[in-house]
Protein backbone atom coordinates (compact mmCIF):
# COMPACT_ATOMS: atom_id res chain seq x y z
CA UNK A 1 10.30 -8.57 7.86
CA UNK A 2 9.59 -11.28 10.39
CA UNK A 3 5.64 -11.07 11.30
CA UNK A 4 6.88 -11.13 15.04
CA UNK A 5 9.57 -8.98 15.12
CA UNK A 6 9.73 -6.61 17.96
CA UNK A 7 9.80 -3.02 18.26
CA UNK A 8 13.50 -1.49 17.95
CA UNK A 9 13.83 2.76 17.38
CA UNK A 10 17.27 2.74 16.04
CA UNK A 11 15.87 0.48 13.18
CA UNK A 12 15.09 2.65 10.54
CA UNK A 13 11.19 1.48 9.68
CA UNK A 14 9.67 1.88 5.95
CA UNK A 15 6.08 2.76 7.70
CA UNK A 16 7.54 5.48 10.35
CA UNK A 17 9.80 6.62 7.22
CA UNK A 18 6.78 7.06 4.87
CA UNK A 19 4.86 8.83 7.86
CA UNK A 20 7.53 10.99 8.46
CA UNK A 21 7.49 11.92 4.57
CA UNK A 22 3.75 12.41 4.67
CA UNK A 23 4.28 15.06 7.78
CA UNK A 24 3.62 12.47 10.31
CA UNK A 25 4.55 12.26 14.13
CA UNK A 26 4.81 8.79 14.67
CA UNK A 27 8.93 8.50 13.99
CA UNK A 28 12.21 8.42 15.66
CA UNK A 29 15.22 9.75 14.99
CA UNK A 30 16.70 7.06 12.54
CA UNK A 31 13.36 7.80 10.73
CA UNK A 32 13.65 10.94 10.31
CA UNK A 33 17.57 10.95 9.55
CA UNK A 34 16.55 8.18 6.04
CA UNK A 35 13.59 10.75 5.34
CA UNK A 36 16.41 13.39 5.20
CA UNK A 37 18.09 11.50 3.16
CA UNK A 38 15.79 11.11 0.72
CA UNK A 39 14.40 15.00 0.83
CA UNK A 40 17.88 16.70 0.75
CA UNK A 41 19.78 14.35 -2.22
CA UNK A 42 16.03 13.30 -3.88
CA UNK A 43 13.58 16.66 -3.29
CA UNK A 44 10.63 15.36 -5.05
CA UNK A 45 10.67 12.39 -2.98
CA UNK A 46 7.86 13.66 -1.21
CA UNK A 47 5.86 14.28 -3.75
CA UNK A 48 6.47 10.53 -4.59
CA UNK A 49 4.44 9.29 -1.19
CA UNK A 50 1.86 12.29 -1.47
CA UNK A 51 0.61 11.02 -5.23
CA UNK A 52 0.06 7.96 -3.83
CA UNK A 53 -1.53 8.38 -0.67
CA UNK A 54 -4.19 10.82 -2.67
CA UNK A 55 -4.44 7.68 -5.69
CA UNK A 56 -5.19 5.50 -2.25
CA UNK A 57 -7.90 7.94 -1.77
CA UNK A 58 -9.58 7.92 -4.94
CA UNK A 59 -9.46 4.21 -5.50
CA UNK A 60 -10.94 3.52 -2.48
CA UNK A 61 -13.67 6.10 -2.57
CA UNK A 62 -14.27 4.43 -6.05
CA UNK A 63 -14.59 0.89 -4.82
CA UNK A 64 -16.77 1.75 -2.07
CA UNK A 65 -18.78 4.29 -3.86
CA UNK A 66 -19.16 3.58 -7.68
CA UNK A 67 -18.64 -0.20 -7.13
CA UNK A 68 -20.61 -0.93 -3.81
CA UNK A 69 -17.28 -2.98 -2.04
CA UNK A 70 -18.06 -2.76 1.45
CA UNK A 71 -15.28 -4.87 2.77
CA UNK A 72 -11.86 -4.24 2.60
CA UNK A 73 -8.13 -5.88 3.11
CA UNK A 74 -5.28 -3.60 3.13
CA UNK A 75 -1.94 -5.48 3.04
CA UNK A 76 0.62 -3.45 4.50
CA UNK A 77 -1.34 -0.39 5.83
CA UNK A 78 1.19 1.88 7.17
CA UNK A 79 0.74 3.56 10.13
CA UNK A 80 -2.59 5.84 10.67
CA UNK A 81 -2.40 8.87 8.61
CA UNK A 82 -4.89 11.82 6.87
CA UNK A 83 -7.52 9.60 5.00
CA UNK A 84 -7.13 5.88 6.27
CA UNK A 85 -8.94 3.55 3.78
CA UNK A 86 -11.44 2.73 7.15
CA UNK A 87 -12.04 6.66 6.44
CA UNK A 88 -12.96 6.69 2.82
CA UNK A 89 -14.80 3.96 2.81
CA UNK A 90 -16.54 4.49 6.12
CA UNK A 91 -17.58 8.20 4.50
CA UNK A 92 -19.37 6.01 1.07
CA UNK A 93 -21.15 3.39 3.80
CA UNK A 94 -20.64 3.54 7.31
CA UNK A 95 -21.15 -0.48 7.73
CA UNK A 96 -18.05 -1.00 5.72
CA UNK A 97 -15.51 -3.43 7.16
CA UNK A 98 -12.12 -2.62 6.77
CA UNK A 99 -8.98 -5.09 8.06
CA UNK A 100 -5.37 -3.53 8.16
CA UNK A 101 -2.17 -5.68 7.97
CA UNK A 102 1.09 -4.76 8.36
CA UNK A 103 4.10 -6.74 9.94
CA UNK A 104 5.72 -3.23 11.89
CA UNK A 105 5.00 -3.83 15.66
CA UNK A 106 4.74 -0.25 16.17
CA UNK A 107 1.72 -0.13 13.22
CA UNK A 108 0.07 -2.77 15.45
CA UNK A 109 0.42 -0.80 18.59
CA UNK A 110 -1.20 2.78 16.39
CA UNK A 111 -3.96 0.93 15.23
CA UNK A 112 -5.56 -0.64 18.08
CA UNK A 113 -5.26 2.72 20.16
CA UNK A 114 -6.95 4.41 16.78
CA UNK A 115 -9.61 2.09 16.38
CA UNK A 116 -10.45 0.67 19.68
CA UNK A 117 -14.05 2.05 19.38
CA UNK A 118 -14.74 1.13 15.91
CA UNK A 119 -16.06 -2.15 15.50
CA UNK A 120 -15.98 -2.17 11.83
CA UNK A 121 -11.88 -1.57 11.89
CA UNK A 122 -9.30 -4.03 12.93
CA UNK A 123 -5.50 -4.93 12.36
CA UNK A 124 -2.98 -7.27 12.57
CA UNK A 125 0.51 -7.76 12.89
CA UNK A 126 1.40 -10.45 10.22
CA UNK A 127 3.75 -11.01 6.92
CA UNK A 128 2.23 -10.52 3.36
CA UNK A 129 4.56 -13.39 2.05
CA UNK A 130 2.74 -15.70 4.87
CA UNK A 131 -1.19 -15.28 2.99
CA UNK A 132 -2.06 -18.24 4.70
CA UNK A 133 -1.89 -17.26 8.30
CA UNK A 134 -3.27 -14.00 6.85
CA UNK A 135 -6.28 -15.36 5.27
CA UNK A 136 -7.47 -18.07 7.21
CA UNK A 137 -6.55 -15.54 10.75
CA UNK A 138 -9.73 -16.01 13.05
CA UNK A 139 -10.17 -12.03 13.18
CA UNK A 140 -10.02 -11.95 9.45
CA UNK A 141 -11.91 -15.12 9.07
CA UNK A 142 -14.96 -12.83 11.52
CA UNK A 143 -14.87 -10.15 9.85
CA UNK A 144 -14.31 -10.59 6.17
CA UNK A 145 -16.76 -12.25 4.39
CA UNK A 146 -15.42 -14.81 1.90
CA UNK A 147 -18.01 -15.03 -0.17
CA UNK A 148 -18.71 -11.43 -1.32
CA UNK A 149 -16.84 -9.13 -2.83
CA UNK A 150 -13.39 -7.91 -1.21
CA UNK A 151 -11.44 -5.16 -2.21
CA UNK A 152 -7.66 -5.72 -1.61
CA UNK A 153 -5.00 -3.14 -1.02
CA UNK A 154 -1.36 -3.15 -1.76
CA UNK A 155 -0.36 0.08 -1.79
CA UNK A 156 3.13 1.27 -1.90
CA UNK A 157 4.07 -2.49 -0.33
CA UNK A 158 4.90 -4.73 -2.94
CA UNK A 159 8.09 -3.01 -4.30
CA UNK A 160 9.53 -3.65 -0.99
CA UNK A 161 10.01 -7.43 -1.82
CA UNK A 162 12.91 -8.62 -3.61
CA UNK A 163 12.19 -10.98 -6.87
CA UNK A 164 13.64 -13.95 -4.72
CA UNK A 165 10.61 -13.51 -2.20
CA UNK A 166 8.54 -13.90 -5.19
CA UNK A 167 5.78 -11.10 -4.06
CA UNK A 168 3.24 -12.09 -7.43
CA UNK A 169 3.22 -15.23 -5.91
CA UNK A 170 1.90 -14.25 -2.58
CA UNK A 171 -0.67 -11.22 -4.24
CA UNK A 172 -1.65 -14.60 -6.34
CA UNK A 173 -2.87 -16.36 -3.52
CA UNK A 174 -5.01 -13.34 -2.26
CA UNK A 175 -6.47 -12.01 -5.11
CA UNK A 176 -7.13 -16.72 -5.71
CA UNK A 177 -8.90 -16.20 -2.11
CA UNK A 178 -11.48 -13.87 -2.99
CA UNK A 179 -14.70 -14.10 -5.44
CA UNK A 180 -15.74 -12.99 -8.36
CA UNK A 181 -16.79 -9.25 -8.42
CA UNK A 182 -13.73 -8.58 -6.07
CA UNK A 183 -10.73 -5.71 -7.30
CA UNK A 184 -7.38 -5.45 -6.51
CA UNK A 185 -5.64 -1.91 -6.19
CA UNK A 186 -1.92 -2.22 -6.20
CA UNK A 187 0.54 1.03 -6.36
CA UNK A 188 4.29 0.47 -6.89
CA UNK A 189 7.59 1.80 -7.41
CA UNK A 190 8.28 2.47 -11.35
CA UNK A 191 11.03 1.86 -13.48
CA UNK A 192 11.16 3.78 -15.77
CA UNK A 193 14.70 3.75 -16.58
CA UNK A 194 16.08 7.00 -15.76
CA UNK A 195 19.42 8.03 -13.18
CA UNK A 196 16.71 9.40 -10.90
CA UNK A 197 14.68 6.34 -10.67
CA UNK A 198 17.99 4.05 -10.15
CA UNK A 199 19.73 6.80 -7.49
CA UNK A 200 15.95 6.53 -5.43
CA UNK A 201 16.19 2.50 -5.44
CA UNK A 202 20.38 2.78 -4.02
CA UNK A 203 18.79 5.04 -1.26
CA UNK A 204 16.11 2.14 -0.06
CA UNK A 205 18.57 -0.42 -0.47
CA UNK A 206 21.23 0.97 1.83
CA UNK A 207 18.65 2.23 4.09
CA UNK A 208 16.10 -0.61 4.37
CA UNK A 209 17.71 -3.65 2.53
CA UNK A 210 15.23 -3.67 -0.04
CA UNK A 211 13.32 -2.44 -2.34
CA UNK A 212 12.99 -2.80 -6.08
CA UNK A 213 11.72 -0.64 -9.06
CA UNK A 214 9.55 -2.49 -11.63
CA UNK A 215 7.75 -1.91 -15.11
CA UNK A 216 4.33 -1.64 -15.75
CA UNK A 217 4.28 -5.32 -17.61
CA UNK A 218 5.55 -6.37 -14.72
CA UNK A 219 3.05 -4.16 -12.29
CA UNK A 220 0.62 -5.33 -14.45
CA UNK A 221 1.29 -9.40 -13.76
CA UNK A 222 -0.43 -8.84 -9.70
CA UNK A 223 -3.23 -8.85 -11.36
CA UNK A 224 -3.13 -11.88 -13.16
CA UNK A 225 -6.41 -12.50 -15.43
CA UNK A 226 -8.54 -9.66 -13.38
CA UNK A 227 -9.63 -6.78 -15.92
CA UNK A 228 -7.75 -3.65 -15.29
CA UNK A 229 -10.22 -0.38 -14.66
CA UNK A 230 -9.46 2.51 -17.00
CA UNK A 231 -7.03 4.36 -17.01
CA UNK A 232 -5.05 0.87 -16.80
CA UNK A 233 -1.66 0.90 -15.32
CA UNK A 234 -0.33 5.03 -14.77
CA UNK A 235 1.61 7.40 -12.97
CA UNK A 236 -0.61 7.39 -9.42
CA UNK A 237 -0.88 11.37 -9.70
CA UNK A 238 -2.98 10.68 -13.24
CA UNK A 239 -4.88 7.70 -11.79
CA UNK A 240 -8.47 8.86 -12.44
CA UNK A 241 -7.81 12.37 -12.46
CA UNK A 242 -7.32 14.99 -15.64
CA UNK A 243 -3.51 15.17 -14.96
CA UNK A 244 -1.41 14.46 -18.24
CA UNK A 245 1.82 12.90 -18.59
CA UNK A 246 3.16 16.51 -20.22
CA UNK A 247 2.52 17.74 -16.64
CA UNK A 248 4.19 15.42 -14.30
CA UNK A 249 7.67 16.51 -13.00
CA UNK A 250 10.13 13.80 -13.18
CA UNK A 251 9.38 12.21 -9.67
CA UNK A 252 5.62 12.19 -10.29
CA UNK A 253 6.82 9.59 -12.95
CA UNK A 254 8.32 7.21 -10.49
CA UNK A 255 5.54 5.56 -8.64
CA UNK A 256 2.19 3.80 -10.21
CA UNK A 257 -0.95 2.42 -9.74
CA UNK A 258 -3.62 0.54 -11.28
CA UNK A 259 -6.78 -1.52 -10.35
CA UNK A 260 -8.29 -4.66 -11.45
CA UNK A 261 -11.59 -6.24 -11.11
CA UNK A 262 -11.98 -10.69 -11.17
């Protein structure tokens, strides 16, 4: 998870994995063979990282469109995909500003080709558990304006933190960064207690090293003292939609989201 770490194809990567589950081209072969994995012993899995690419959608349409945010930080961004947040939000206001992180060399190399000719758009190569040399970055410090409202993304990122890296610690000094009027969208891994849930979470460890399922109390402690938005913390796939719980299949059940407003 070093910020520098350089490019390596026969390491497995949880952003060419994830695009490879979304129907993606930009993985290798050891990409492809964890994706496998996860389809042939786990086939909901995909449905897993399509819920919450399509909950990324909605919140951001919703910040940029019902609540006027017209800046954006996503923290760990992925590599380019259907509907990148510069995307949605660009669609609600064209001047929006939207800055991707995301410490996979390879998600560096994506995004500049991408968004060489939008001015609005930039990324970085840096570590989420390193908010510092995120925040005060001179191309962040350009383009994002401190002192109006920000909306930050962690989407499908923080679960991939052990406890012992203490990941509400670094969302803490983000969501500390910004002002008042500012939301935070975070979606995450859910424990919900079930063999499924528990088989999923041996599958990222041996593949990745990490990665760790959590409750909604303790989903819900990212956002500190903001106010959540209704529907509070759910399964992504009923995140501001009409879906009930009665209709989620059991895999639907194992990732969350929720946003909250300082």
């Amino acid at each position: 998870m070093d910020a520098n770490q350089s490019f390596d194809p026969d390491v497995p990567s949880i952003a060419r994995t994830y695009d490879y589950l979304l129907g993606g081209k930009d993985n290798f072969p050891v990409d492809r063979g964890i994706g496998e994995i996860f389809l042939q012993r786990f086939p909901g899995a995909v449905k897993i990282a399509q819920d919450n690419r399509a909950c990324l959608v909605r919140a951001v349409k919703f910040m940029a469109g019902d609540l006027g945010i017209d800046q954006f930080i996503d923290l760990g961004s992925g590599l380019p995909t259907a509907d990148n947040v510069h995307q949605v939000a660009q669609r609600e206001n064209p001047e929006a500003k939207v800055f991707y992180v995301d410490n996979d060399p390879i998600v560096l190399a994506h995004g500049r080709a991408l968004l060489a000719e939008n001015a609005n758009t930039t990324v970085i190569q840096a570590d989420l558990r390193m908010p510092k040399e995120i925040l005060f970055h001179p191309e962040v410090q350009e383009m994002i304006d401190f002192t109006r409202p920000i909306g930050l993304i962690a989407s499908a990122i923080l679960h991939h933190f052990l406890d012992e890296e203490n990941p509400g610690a670094a969302i803490g000094e983000f969501r500390d960064a910004v002002p008042s009027g500012s939301y935070l969208f975070v979606s995450h891994f859910r424990s919900v207690g079930d063999p499924a849930a528990r088989k999923l979470e041996e599958v990222m460890l041996e593949a990745f090293g990490r990665g760790v399922w959590r409750t909604d109390e303790e989903i819900g402690e990212y956002f500190g003292d903001m106010t959540l938005v209704e529907p509070g913390i759910v399964p992504c796939a009923m995140w501001r939609t009409t879906v009930k719980a009665a209709d989620l299949d059991p895999y639907q059940r194992l990732i969350a989201a929720g946003l909250g407003g300082k």
